[in-house]
Protein backbone atom coordinates (compact mmCIF):
# COMPACT_ATOMS: atom_id res chain seq x y z
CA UNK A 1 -25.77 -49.40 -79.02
CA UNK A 2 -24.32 -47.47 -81.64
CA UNK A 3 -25.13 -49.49 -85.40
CA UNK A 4 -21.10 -50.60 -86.52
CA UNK A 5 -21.02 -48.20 -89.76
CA UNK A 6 -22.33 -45.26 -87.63
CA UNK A 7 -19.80 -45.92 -85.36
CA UNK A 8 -17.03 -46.65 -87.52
CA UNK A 9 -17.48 -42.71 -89.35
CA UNK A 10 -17.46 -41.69 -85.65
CA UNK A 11 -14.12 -43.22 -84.84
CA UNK A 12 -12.51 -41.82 -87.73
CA UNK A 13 -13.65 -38.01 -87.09
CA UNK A 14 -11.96 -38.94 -83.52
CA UNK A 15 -8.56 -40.03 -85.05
CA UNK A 16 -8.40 -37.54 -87.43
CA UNK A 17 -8.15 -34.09 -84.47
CA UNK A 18 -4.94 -34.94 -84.34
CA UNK A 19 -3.70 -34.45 -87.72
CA UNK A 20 -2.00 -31.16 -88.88
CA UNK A 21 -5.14 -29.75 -90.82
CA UNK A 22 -3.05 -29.69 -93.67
CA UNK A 23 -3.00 -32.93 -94.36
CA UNK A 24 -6.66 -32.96 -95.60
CA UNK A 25 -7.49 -29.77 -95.89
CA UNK A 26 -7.54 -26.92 -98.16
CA UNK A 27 -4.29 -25.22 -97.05
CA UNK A 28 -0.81 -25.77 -98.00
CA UNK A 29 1.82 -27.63 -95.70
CA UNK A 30 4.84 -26.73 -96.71
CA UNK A 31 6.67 -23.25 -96.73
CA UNK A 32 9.53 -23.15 -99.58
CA UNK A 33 12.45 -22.01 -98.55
CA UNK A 34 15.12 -18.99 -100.30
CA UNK A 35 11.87 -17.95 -101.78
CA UNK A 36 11.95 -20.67 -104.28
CA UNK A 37 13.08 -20.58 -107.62
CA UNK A 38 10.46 -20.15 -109.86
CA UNK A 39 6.79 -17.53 -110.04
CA UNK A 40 5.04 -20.33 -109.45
CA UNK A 41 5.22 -20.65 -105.50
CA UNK A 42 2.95 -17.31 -105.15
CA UNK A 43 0.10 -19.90 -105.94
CA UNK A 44 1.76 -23.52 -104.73
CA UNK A 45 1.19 -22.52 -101.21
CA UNK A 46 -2.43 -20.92 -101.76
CA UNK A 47 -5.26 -21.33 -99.71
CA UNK A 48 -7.12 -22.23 -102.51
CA UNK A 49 -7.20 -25.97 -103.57
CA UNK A 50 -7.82 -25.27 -107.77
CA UNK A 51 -4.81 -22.24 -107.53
CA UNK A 52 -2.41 -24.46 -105.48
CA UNK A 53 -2.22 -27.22 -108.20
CA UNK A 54 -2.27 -24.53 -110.99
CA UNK A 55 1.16 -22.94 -109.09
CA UNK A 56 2.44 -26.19 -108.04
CA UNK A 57 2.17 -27.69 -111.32
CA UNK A 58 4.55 -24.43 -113.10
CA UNK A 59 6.88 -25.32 -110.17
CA UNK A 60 6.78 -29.18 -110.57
CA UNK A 61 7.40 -28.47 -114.68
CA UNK A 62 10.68 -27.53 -113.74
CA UNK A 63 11.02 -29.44 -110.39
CA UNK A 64 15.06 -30.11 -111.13
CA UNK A 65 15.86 -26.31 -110.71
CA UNK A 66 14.88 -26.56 -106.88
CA UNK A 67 16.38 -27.65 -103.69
CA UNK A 68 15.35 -31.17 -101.75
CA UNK A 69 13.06 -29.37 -99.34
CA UNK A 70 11.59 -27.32 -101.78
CA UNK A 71 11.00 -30.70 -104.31
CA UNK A 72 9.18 -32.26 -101.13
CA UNK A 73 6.59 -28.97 -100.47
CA UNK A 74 5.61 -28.75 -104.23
CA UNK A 75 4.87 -32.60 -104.30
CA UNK A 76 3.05 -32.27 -100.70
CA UNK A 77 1.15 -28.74 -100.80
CA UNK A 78 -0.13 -30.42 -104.78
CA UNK A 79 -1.03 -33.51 -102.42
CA UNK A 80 -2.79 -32.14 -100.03
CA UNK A 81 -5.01 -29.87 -102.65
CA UNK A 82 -5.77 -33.19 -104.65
CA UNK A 83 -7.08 -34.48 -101.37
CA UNK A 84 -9.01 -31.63 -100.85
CA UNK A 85 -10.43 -31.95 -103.81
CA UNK A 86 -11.69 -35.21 -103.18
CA UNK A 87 -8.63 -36.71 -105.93
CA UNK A 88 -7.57 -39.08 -103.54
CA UNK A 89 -5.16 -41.52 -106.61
CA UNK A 90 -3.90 -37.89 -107.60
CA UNK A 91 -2.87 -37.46 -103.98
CA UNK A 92 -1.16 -40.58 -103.37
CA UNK A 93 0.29 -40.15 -106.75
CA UNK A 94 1.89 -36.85 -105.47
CA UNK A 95 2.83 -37.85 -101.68
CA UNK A 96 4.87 -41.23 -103.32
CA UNK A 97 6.35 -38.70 -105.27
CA UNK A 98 7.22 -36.57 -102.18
CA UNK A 99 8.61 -39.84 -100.37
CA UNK A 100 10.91 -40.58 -103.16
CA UNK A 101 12.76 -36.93 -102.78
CA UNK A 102 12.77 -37.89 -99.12
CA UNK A 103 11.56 -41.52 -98.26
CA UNK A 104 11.71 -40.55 -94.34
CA UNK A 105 9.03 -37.42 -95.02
CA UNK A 106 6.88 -38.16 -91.93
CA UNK A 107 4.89 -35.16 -93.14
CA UNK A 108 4.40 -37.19 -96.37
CA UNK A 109 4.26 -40.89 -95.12
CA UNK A 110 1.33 -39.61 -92.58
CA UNK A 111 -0.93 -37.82 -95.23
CA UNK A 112 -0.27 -40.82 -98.01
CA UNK A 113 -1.21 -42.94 -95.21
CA UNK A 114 -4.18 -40.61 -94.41
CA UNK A 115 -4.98 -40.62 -98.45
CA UNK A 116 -4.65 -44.45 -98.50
CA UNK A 117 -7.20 -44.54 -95.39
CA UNK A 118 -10.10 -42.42 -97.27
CA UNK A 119 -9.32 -44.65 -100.49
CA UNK A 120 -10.41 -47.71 -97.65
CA UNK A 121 -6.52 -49.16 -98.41
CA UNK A 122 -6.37 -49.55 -94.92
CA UNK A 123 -3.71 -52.42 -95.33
CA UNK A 124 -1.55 -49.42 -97.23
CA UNK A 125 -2.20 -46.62 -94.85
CA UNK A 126 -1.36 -48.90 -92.31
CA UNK A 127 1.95 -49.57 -93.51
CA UNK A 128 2.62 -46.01 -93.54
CA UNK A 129 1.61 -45.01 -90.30
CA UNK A 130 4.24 -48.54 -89.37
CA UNK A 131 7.07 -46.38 -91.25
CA UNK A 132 6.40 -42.97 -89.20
CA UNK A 133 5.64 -44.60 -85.44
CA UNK A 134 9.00 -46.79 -86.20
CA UNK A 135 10.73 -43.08 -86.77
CA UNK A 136 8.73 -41.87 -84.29
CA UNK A 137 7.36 -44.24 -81.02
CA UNK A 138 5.40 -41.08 -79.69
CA UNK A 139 3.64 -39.81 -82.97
CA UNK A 140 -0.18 -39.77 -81.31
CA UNK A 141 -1.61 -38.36 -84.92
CA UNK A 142 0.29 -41.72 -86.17
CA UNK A 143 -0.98 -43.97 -83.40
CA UNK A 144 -4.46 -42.80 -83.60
CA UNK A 145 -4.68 -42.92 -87.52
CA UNK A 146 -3.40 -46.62 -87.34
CA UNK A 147 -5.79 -47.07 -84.79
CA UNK A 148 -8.91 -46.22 -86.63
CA UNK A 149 -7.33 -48.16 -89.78
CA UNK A 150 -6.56 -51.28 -88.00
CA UNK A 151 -10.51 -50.82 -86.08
CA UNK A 152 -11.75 -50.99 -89.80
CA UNK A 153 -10.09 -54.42 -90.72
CA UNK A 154 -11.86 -55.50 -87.34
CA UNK A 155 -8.85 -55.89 -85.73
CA UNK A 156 -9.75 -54.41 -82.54
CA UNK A 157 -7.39 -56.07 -80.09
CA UNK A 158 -4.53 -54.21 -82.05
CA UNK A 159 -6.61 -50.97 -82.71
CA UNK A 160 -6.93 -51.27 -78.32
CA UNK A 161 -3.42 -51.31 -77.82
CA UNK A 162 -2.50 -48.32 -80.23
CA UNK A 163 -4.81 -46.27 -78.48
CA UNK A 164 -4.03 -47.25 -75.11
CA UNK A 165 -0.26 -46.20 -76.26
CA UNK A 166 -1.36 -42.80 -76.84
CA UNK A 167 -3.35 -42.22 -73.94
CA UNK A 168 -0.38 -42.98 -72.08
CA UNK A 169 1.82 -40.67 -74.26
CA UNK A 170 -0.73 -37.83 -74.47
CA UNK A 171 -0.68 -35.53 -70.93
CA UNK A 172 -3.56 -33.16 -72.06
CA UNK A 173 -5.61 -33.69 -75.45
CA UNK A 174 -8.64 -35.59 -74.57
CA UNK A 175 -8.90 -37.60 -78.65
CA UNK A 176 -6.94 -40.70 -76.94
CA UNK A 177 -9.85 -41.13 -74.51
CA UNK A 178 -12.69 -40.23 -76.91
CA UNK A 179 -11.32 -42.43 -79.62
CA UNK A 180 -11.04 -45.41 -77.23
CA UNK A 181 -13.96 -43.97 -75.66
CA UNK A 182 -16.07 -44.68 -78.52
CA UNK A 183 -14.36 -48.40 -79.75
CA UNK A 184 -15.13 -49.72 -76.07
CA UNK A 185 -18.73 -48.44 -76.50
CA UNK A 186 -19.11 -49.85 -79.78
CA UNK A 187 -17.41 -53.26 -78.14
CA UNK A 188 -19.97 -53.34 -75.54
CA UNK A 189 -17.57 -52.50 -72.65
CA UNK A 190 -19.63 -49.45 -71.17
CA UNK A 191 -17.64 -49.63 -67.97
CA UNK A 192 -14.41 -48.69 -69.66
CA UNK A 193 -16.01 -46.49 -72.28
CA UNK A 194 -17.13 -44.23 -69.49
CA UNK A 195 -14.01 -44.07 -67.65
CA UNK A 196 -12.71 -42.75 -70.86
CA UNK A 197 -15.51 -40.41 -71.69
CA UNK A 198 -15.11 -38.94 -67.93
CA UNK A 199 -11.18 -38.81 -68.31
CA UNK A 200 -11.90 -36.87 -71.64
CA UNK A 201 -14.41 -34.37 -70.17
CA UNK A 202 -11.91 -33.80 -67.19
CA UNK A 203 -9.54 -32.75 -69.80
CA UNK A 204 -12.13 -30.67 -71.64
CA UNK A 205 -15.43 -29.78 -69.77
CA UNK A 206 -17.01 -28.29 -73.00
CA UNK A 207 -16.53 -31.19 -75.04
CA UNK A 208 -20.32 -31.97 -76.06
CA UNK A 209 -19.01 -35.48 -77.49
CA UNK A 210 -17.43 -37.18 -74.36
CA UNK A 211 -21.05 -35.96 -72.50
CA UNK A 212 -22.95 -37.62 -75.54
CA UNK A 213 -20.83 -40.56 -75.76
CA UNK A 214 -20.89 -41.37 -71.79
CA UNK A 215 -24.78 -41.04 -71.27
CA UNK A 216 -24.81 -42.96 -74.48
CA UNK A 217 -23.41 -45.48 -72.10
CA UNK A 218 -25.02 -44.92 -69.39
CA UNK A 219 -28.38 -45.44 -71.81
CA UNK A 220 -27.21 -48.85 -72.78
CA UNK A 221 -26.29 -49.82 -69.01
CA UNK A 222 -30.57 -49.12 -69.09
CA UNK A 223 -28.87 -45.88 -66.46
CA UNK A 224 -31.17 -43.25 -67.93
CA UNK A 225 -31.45 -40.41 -65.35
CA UNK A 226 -27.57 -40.14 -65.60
CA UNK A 227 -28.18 -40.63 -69.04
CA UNK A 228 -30.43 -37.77 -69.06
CA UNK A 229 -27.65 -35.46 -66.99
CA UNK A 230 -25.27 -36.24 -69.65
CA UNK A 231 -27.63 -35.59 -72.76
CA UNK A 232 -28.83 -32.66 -70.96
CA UNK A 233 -24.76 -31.46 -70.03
CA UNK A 234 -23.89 -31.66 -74.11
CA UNK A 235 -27.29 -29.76 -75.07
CA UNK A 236 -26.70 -26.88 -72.37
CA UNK A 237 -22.89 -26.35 -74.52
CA UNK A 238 -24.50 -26.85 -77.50
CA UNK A 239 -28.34 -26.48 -77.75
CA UNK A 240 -28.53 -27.16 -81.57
CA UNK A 241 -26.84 -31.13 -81.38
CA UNK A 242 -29.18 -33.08 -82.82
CA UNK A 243 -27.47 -36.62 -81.89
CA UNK A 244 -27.68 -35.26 -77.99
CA UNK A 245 -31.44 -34.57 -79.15
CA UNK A 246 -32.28 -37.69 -80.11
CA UNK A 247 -30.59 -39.38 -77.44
CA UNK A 248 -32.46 -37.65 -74.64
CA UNK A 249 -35.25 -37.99 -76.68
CA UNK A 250 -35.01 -41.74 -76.62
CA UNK A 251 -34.08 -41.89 -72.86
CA UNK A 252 -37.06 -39.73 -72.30
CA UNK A 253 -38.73 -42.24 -74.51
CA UNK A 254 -37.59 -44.96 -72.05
CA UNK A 255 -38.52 -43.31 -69.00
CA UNK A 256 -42.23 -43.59 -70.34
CA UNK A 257 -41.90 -39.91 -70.43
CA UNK A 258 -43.38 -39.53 -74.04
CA UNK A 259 -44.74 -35.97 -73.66
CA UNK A 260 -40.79 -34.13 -73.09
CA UNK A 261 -39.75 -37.49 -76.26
CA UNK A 262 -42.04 -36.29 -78.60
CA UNK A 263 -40.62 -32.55 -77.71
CA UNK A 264 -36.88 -33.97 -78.23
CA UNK A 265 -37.79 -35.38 -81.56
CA UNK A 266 -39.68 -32.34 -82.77
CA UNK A 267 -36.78 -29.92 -81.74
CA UNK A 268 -34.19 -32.12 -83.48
CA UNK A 269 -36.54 -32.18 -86.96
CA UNK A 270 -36.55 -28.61 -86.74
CA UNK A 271 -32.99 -28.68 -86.75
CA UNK A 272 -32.81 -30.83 -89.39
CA UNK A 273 -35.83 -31.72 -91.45
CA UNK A 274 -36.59 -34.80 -92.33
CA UNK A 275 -34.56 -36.59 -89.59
CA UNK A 276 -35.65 -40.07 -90.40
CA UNK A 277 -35.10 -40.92 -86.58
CA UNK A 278 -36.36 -37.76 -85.39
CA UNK A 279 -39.89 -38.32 -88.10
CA UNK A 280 -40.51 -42.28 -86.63
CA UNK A 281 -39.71 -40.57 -83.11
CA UNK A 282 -42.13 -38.13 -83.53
CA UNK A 283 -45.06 -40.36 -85.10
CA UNK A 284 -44.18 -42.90 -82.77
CA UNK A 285 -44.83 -40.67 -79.65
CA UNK A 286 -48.22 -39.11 -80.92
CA UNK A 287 -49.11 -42.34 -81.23
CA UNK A 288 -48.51 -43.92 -78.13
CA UNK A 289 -49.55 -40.68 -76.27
CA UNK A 290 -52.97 -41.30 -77.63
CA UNK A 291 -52.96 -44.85 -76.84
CA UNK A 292 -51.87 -44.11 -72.97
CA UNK A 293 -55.00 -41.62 -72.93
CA UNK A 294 -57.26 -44.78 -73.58
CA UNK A 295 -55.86 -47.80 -71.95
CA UNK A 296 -54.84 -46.57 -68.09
CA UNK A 297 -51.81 -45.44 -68.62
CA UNK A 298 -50.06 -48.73 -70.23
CA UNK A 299 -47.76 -48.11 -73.37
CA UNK A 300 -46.41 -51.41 -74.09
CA UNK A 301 -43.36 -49.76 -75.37
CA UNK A 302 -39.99 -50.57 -75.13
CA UNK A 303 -36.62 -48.35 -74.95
CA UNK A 304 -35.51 -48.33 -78.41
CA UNK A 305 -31.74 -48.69 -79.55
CA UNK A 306 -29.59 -45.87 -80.03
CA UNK A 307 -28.44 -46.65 -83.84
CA UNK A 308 -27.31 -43.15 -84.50
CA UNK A 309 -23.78 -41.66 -84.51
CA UNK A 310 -22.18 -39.86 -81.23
CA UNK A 311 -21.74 -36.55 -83.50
């Protein structure tokens, strides 16, 4: 099984496909309108985090001189480059301000909330994501985000039902099932993780994580040849993921097969040197592969835990 911290980064990368990239990433969210008002909105909707606050800050110096929607994009594209930037209290700082030109900004209540979730305020972003699903009952970005917040406090009854919600509300996206996917895993309920890995490969055949996830599943329900079709099924999309490498690795490794473990484990250190898991793998299978040469075959080893992320 999956070690809780591990799991919990994992959970969060899930929740997070859903948002508008603009919410923590390095490009503006809101378009002024009428072309603005003043020079400064050339570089308030840049790319760039450092030129975005440098235009949005000439506009915000004389914020009183343009309309409500254009208040509410200099406060939120400033925002989101803060956030960028790593300047989370900055961020919040700005999106507050955003929600007091319009307190009903579910553009701003979902990236505050999203700000407020990185900060570990989960009890904040929470509320947040409370103000936007009450606006909006079929908000999956909201539902998921308030998921993975609530899953944090440890309240994973709640975090079970806000997912559920959204894999009813979402017909084709497949983060619903790999978000749920990945809580009922890290709950120990490998029967309903898989039916949501499957139902999220079904939607997406490519998707290397739902194949990683279920034969990380199948692994724990000690199922290792499908385990091994799964591992296998991510590494044939994507030959250089290392988490899929150590997996099969380790279900090689339980299968007694050391020879093609120790090959997992060197592959994935090539990939990415000093691996601590993919190093003890390694040493570990030289070493019983010598002492299988002397003693008739008998290892005395034991299928080891899968303690690293899904990703």
């Amino acid at each position: 099984m999956f070690s809780s911290k591990r799991n919990g980064a994992f959970f969060l990368k899930i929740t997070t496909m859903m948002f508008v990239s603009a919410f923590s990433g390095s490009s503006a969210y809101a378009e002024h309108e009428n072309d603005g008002v003043n020079p400064g909105w050339s570089q308030c909707r840049s790319t760039n985090p450092d030129e975005r606050i440098k235009g949005c800050d000439q506009v915000i110096s004389a914020i009183t001189n343009e309309t409500k929607h254009n208040q509410l994009a200099a406060y939120i594209n400033r925002a989101s480059a803060y956030q960028a930037k790593g300047d989370l209290s900055k961020a919040i700082l700005d999106y507050s301000k955003a929600l007091e030109v319009d307190a009903s900004s579910l553009v701003a209540l979902t990236a505050r909330g999203a700000a407020y979730y990185a900060a570990r305020e989960f009890e904040k972003a929470i509320t947040d994501y409370d103000k936007v699903i009450n606006q909006d009952k079929s908000n999956i970005g909201a539902l998921l985000a308030r998921a993975a917040a609530l899953r944090s406090q440890g309240k994973n009854d709640k975090s079970l039902s806000d997912l559920t919600q959204a894999a009813k509300i979402e017909k084709k996206n497949n983060s619903p099932f790999l978000a749920r996917g990945a809580l009922y895993h890290a709950l120990g309920e490998h029967d309903e993780a898989i039916a949501d890995y499957s139902e999220a490969i079904r939607r997406d055949p490519k998707n290397t994580t739902a194949y990683n996830g279920r034969g990380a599943c199948y692994y724990a329900k000690t199922l290792y040849d499908k385990a091994l079709v799964d591992f296998d099924a991510a590494l044939k999309i994507d030959e250089k993921y290392v988490a899929a490498l150590l997996n099969r690795a380790n279900a090689w490794r339980a299968k007694k097969d050391f020879t093609r473990a120790k090959g997992d484990y060197e592959s994935a250190l090539v990939l990415k040197p000093g691996l601590p898991a993919a190093q003890q793998g390694t040493q570990d299978m030289a070493r019983l592969l010598a002492k299988k040469a002397t003693s008739n075959g008998e290892s005395g080893d034991k299928a080891p835990k899968l303690d690293h992320d899904h990703d």
